[in-house]
N, C-alpha and C. Protein backbone atom coordinates (compact mmCIF):
# COMPACT_ATOMS: atom_id res chain seq x y z
N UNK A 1 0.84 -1.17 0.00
CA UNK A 1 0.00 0.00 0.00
C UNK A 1 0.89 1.25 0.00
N UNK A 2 0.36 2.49 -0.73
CA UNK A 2 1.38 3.42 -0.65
C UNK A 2 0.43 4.98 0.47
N UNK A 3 1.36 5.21 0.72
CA UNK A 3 0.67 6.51 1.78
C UNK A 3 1.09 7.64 0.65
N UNK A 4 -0.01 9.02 0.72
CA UNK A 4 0.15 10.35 0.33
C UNK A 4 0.49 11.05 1.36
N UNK A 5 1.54 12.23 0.80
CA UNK A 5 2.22 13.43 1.47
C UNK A 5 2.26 14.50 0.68
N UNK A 6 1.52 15.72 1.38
CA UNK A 6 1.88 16.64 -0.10
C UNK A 6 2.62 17.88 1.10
N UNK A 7 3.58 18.03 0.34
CA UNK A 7 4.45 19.27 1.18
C UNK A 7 4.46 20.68 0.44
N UNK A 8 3.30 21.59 1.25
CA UNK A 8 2.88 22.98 0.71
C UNK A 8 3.82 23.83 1.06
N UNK A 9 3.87 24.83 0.20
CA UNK A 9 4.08 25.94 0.72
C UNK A 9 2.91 27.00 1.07
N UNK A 10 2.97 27.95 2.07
CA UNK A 10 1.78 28.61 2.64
C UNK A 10 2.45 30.42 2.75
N UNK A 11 1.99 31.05 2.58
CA UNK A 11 1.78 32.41 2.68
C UNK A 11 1.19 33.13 4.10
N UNK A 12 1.93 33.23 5.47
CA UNK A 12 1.23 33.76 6.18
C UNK A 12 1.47 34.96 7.37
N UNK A 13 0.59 35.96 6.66
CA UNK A 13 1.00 37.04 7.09
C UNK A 13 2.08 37.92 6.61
N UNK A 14 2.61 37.44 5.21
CA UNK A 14 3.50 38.12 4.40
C UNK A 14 4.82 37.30 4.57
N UNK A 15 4.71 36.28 5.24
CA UNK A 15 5.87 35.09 5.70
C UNK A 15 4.82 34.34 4.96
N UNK A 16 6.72 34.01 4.43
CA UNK A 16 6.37 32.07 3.55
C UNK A 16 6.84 30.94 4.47
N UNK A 17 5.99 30.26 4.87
CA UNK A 17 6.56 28.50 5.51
C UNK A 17 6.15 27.83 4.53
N UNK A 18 6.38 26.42 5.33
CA UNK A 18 5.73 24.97 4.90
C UNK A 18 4.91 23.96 5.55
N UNK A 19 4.25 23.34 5.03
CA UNK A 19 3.60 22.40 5.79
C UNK A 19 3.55 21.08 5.54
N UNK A 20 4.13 20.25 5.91
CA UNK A 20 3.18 18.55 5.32
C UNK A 20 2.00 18.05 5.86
N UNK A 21 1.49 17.55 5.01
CA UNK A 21 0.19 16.61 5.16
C UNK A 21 0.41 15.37 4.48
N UNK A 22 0.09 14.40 6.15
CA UNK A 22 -0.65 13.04 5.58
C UNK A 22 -1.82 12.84 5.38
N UNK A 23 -2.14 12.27 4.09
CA UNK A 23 -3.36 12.05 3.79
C UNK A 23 -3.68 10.88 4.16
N UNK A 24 -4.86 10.68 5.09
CA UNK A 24 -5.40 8.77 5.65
C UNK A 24 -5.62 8.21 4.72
N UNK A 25 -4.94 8.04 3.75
CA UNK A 25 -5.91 7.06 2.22
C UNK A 25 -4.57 6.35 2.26
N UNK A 26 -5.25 5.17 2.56
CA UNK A 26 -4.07 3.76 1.19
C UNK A 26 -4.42 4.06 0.07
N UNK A 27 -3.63 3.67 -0.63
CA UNK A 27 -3.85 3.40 -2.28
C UNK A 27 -2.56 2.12 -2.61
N UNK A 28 -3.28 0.99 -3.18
CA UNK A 28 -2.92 0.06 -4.32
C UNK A 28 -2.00 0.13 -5.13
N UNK A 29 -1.39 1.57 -5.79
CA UNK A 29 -0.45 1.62 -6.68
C UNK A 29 0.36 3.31 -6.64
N UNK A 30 1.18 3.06 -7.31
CA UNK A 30 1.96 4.58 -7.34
C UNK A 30 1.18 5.83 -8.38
N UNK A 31 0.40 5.03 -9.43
CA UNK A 31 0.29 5.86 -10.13
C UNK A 31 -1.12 6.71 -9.26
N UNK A 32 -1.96 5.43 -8.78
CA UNK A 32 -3.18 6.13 -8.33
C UNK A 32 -2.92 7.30 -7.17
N UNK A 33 -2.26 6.59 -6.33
CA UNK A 33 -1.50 7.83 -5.35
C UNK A 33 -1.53 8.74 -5.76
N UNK A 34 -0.24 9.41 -7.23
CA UNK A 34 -0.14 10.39 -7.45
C UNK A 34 -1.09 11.03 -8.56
N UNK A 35 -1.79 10.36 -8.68
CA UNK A 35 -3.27 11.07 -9.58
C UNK A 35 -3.83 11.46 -8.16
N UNK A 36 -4.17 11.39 -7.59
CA UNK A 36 -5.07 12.04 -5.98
C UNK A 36 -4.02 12.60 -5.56
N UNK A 37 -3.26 13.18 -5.54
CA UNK A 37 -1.76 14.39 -4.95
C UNK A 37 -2.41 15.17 -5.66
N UNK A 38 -2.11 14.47 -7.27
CA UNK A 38 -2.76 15.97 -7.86
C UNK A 38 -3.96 16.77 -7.93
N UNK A 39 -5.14 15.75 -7.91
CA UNK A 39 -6.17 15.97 -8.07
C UNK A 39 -5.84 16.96 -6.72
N UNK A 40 -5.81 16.20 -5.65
CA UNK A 40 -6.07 17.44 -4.10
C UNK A 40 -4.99 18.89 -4.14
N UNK A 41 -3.84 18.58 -4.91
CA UNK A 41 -3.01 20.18 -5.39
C UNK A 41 -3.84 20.85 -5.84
N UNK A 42 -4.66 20.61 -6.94
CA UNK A 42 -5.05 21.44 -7.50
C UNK A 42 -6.63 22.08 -6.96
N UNK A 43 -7.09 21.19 -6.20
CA UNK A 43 -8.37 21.91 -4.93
C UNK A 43 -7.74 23.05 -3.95
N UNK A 44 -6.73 22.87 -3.65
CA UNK A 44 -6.12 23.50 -2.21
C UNK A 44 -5.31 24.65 -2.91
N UNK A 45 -4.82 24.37 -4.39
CA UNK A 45 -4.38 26.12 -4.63
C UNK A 45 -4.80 26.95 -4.94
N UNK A 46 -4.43 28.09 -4.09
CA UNK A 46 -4.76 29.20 -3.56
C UNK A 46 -3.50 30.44 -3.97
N UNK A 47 -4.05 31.53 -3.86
CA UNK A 47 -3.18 32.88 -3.84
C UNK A 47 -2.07 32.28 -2.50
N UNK A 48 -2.58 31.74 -1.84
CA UNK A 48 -1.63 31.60 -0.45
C UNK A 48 -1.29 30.16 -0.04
N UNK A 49 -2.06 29.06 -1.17
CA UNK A 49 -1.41 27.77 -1.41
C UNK A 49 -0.92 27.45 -2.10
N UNK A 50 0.20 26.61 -2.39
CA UNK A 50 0.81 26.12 -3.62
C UNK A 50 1.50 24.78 -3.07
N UNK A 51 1.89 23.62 -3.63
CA UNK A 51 1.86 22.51 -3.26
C UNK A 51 3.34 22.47 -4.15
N UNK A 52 4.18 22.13 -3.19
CA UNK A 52 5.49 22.05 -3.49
C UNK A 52 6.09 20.63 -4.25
N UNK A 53 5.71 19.56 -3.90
CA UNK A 53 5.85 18.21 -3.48
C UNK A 53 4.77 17.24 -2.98
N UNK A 54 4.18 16.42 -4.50
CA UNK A 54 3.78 15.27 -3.92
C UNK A 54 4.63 14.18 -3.57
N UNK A 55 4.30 12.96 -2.32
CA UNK A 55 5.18 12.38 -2.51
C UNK A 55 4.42 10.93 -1.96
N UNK A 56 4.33 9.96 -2.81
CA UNK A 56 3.95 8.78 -2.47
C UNK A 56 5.12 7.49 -1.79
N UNK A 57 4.73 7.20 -0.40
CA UNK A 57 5.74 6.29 -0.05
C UNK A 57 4.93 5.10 -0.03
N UNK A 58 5.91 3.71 -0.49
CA UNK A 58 5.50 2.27 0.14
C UNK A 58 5.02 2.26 1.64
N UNK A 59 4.20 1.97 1.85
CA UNK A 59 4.11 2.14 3.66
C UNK A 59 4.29 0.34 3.87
C-alpha cells in the first residue's frame, strides 16, 4: 500500500513556511497515489497555497 504526502508551501501574514500533510488514504499503486496528490493540489491552490511536493511512499 502506498501513503500520500503533499508538502505545501503557505503564505502567512507576508511570511512564507511549509507544511506537510498526511493524507489517511491507502492506495494500491503509485500511479493512483499520485493522480489524488494531484487531483487534491489542485483543490487546495490558492493565492496563499501552492503545493510544493507530492510524494507517495511504500508504507
Amino acid at each position: 500500500m502506498y501513503e500520500l504526502t503533499l508538502i505545501l508551501s503557505l503564505m502567512l501574514g507576508g511570511t512564507e513556511a511549509s507544511a506537510e500533510i498526511d493524507v489517511n488514504t491507502r492506495f494500491t499503486s503509485v500511479e493512483e497515489c499520485n493522480k489524488t496528490g494531484e487531483e487534491f493540489a489542485a483543490q487546495m491552490k490558492s493565492a496563499d497555497i501552492d503545493t510544493i511536493h507530492i510524494q507517495c511512499e511504500l508504507d
